[in-house]
C-alpha atoms as a PDB file:
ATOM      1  CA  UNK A   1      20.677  49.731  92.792  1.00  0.00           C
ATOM      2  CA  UNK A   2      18.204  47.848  94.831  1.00  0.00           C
ATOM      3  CA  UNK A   3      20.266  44.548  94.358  1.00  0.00           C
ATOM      4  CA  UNK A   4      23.315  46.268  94.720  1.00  0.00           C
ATOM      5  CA  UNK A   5      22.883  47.570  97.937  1.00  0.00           C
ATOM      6  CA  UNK A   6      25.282  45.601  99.689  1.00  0.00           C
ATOM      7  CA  UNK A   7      28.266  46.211  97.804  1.00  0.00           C
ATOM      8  CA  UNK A   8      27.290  50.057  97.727  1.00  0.00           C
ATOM      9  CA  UNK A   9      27.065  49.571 101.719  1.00  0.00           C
ATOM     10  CA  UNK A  10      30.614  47.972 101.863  1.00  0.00           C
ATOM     11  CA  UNK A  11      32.726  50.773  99.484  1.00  0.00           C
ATOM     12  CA  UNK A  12      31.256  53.870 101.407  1.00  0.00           C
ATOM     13  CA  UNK A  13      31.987  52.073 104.857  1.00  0.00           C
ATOM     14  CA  UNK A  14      35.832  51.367 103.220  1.00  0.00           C
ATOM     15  CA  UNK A  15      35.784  54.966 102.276  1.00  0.00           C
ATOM     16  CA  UNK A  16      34.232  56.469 105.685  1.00  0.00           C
ATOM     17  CA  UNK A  17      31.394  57.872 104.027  1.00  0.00           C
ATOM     18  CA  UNK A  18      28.119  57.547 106.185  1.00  0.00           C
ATOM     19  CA  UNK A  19      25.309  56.304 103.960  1.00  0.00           C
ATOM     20  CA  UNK A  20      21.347  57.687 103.951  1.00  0.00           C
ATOM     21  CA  UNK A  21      18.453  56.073 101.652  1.00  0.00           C
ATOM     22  CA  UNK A  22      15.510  57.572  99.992  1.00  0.00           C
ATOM     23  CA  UNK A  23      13.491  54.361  99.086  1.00  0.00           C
ATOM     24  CA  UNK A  24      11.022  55.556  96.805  1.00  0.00           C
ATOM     25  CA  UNK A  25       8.298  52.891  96.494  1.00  0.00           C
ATOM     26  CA  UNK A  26       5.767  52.836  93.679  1.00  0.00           C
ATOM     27  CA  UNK A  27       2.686  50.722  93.817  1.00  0.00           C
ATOM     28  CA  UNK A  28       3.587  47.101  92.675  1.00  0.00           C
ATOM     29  CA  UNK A  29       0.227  46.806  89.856  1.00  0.00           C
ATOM     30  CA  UNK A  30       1.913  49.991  88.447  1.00  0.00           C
ATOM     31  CA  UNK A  31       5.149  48.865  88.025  1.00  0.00           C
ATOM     32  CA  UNK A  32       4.000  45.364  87.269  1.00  0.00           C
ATOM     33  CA  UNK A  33       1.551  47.433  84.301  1.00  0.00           C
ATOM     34  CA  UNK A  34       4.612  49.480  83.338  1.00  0.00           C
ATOM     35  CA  UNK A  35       7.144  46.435  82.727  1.00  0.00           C
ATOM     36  CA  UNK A  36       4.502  44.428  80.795  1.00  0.00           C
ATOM     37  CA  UNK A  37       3.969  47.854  78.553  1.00  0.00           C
ATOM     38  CA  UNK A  38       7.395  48.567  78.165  1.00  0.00           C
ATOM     39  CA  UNK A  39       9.116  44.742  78.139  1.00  0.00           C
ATOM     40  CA  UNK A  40       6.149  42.804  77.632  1.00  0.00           C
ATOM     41  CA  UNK A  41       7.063  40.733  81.045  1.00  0.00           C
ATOM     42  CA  UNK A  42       3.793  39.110  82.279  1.00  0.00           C
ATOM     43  CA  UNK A  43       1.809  40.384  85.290  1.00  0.00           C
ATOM     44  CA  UNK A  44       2.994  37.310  87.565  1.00  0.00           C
ATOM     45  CA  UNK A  45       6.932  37.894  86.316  1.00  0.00           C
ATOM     46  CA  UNK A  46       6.872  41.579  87.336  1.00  0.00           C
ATOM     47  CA  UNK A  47       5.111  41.304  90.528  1.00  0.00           C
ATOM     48  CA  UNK A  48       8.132  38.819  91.641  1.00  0.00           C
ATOM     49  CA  UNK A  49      10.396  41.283  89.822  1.00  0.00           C
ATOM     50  CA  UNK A  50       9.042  44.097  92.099  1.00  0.00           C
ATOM     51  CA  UNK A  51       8.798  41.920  95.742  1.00  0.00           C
ATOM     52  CA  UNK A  52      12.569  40.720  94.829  1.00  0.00           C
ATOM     53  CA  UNK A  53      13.639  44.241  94.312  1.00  0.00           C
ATOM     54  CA  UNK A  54      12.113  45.851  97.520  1.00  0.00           C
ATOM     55  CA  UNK A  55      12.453  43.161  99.952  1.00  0.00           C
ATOM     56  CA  UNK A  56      16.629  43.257  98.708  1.00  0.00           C
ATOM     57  CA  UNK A  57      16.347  47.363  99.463  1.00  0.00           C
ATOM     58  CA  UNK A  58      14.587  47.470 102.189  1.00  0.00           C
ATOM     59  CA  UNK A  59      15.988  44.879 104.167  1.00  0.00           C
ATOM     60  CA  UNK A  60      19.860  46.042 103.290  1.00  0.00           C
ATOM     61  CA  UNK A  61      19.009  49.972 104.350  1.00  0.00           C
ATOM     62  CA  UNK A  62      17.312  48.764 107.599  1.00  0.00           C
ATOM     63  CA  UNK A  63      20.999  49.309 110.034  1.00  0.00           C
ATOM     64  CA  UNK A  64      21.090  53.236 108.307  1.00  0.00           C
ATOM     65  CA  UNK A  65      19.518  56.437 108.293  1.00  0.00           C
ATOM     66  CA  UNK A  66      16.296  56.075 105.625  1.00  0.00           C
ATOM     67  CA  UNK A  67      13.727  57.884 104.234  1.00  0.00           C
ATOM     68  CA  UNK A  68      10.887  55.590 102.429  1.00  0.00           C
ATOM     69  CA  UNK A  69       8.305  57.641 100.181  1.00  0.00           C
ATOM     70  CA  UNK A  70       5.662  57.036  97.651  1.00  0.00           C
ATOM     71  CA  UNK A  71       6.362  57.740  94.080  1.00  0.00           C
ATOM     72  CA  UNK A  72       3.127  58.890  93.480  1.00  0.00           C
ATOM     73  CA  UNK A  73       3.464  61.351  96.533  1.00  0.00           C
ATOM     74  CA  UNK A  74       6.718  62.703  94.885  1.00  0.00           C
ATOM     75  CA  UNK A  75       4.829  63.551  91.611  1.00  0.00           C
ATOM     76  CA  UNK A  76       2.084  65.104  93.402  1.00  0.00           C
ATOM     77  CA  UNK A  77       4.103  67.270  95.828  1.00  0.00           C
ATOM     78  CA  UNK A  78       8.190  67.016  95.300  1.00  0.00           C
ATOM     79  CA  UNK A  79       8.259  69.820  97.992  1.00  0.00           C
ATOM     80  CA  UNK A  80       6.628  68.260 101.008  1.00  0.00           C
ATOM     81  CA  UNK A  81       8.316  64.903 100.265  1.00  0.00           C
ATOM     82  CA  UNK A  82      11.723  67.041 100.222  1.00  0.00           C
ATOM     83  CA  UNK A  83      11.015  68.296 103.605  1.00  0.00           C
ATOM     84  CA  UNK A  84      10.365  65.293 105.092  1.00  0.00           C
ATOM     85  CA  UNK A  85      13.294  63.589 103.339  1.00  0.00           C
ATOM     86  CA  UNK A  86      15.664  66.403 104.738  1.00  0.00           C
ATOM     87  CA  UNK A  87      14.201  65.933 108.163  1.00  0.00           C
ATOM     88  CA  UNK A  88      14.344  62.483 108.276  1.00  0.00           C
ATOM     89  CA  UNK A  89      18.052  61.539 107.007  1.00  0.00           C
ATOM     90  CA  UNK A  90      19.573  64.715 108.426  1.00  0.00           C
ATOM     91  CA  UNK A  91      20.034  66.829 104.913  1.00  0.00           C
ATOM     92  CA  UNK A  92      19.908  70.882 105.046  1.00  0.00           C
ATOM     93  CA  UNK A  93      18.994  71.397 100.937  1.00  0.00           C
ATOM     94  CA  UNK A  94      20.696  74.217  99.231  1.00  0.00           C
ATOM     95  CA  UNK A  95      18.596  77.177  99.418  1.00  0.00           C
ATOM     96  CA  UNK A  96      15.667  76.909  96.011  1.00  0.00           C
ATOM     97  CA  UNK A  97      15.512  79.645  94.043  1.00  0.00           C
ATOM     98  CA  UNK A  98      12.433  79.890  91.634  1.00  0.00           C
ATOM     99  CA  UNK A  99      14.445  78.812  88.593  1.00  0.00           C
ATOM    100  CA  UNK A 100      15.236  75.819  90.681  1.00  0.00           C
ATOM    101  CA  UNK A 101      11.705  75.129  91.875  1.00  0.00           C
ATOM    102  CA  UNK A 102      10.922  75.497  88.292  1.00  0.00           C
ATOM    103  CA  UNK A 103      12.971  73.293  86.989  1.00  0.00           C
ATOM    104  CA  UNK A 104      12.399  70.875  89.550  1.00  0.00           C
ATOM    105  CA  UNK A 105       8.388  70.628  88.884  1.00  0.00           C
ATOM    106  CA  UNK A 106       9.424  70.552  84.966  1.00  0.00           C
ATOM    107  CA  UNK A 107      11.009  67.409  85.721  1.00  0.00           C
ATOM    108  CA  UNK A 108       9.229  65.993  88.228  1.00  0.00           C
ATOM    109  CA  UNK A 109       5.510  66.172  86.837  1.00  0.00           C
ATOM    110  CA  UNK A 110       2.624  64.223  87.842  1.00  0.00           C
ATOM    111  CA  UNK A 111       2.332  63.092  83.975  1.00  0.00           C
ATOM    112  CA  UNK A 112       5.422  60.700  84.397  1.00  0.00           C
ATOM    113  CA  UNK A 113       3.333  58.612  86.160  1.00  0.00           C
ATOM    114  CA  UNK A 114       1.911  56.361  83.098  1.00  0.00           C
ATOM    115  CA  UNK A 115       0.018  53.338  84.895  1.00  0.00           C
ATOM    116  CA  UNK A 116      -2.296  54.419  87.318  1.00  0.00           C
ATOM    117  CA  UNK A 117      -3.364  51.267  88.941  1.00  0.00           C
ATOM    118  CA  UNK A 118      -5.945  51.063  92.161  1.00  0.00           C
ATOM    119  CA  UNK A 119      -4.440  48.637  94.881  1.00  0.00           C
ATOM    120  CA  UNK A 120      -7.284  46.070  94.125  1.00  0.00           C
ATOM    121  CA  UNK A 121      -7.322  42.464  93.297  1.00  0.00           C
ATOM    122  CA  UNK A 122      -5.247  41.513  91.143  1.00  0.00           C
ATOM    123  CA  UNK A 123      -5.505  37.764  89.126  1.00  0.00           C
ATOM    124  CA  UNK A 124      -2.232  35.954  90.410  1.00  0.00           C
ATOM    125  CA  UNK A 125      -1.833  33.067  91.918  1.00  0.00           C
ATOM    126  CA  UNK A 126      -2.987  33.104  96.205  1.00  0.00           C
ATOM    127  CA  UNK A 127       0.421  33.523  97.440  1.00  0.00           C
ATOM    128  CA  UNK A 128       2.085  35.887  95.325  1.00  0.00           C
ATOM    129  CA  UNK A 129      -1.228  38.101  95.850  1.00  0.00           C
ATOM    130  CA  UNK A 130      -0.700  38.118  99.180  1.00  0.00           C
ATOM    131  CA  UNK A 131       2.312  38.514  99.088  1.00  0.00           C
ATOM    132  CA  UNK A 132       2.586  41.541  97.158  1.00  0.00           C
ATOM    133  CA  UNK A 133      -0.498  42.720  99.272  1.00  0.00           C
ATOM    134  CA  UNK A 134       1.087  42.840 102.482  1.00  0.00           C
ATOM    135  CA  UNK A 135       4.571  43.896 101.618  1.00  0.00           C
ATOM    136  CA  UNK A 136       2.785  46.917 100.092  1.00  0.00           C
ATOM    137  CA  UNK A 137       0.426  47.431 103.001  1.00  0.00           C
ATOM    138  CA  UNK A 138       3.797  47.222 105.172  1.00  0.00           C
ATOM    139  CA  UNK A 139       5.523  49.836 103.170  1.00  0.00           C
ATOM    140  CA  UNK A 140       2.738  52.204 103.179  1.00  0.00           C
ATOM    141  CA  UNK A 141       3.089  51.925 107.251  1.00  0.00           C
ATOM    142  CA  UNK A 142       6.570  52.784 106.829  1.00  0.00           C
ATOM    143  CA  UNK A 143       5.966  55.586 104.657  1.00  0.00           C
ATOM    144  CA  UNK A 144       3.090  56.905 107.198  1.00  0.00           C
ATOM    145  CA  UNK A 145       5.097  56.528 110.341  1.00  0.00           C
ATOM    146  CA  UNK A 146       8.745  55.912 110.386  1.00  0.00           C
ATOM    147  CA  UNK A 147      11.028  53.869 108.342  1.00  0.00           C
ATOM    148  CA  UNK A 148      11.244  51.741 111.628  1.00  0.00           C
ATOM    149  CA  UNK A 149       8.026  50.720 112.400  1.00  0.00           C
ATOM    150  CA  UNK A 150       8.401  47.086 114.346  1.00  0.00           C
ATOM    151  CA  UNK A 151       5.264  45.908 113.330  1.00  0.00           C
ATOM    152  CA  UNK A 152       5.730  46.662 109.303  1.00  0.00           C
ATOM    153  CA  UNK A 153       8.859  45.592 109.299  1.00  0.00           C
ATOM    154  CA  UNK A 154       7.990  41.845 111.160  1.00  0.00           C
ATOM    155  CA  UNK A 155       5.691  41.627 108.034  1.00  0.00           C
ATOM    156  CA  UNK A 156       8.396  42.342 105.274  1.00  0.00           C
ATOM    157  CA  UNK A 157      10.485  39.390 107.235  1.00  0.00           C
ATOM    158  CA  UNK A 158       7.569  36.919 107.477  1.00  0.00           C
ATOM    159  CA  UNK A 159       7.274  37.646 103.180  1.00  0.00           C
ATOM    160  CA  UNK A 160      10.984  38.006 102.963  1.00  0.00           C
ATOM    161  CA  UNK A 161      11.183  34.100 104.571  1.00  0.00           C
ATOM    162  CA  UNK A 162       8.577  32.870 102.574  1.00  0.00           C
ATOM    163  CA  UNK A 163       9.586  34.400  99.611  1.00  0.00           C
ATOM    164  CA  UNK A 164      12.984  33.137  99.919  1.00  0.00           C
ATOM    165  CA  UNK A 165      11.932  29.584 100.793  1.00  0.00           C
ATOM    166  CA  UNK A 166       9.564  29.291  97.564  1.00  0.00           C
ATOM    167  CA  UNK A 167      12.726  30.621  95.350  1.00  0.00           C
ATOM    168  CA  UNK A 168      14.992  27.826  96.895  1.00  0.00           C
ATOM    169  CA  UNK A 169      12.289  25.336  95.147  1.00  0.00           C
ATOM    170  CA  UNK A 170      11.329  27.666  92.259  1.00  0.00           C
ATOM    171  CA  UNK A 171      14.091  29.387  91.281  1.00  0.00           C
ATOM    172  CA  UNK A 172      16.515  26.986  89.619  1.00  0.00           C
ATOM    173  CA  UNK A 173      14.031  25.427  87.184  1.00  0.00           C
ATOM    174  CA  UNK A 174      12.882  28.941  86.513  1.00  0.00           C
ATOM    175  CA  UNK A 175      16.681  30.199  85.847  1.00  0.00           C
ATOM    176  CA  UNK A 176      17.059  26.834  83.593  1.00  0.00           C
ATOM    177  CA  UNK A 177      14.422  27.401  81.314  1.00  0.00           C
ATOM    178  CA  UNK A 178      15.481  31.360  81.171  1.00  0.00           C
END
């Protein structure tokens, strides 16, 4: 979804439909940790995996209503992070019923959340470290204060540039030896 945010953006706009995002962001080491479990993808690999992915959402949802939230905050307490959601993108929830709270902490449990990774150092290469560092620094603003915040997002377009520049000279000898 995250890279096909654009043409999502275009076919509600052709059919009048006003789009909202809920970005839900989950710490890069665990998702890095979860793709080398689950596709054995080294550490390096999924950390660019994860800065492509939510530097292509973040920047495409910027011109509409948004919502950005923590995965681990979701698994922890689904109900605040609904509120907020509603509040911020403009969305009055159908009216919970017990059975529906129930079955909404059945299936979102704080046990889904496999890799539990602290925000520390992490062995790449200087760049990518920071890199990773302050995009997730600059989403945890946005999460904390607004989806809007000037400051966070001049730091997701400073990484954004830079990240784009290194895949002009990276990328296609990466792609040919995929």
């Amino acid at each position: 979804v995250c890279r096909l945010m654009p043409f999502w953006l275009r076919n509600l706009a052709d059919n009048q439909i006003v789009p909202a995002a809920v970005l839900v962001t989950r710490s890069p080491f665990e998702v890095a940790r979860s793709l080398t479990a689950r596709d054995g993808v080294g550490m390096e690999h999924a950390l660019l995996m994860w800065l492509r992915h939510v530097l292509e959402i973040e920047i495409h949802t910027r011109t509409i209503k948004r919502c950005i939230v923590r995965y681990s905050h979701l698994l922890a307490d689904w109900r605040a992070v609904a509120e907020r959601v509603g509040a911020a993108i403009g969305v009055d929830w159908p009216e919970r019923t017990p059975e529906t709270d129930a079955d909404i902490s059945a299936f979102l449990r704080p046990e889904l959340r496999h890799h539990i990774v602290p925000n520390g150092p992490v062995s790449v290469p200087p760049p990518l470290a920071e890199w990773v560092r302050r995009v997730n620094e600059a989403l945890d603003e946005l999460c904390r204060n607004g989806s809007h915040v000037p400051g966070a997002l001049r730091i997701l377009d400073e990484v954004r540039h830079d990240f784009d520049r290194a895949c002009e000279v990276f990328g296609p000898p990466f792609e040919e030896e995929a």
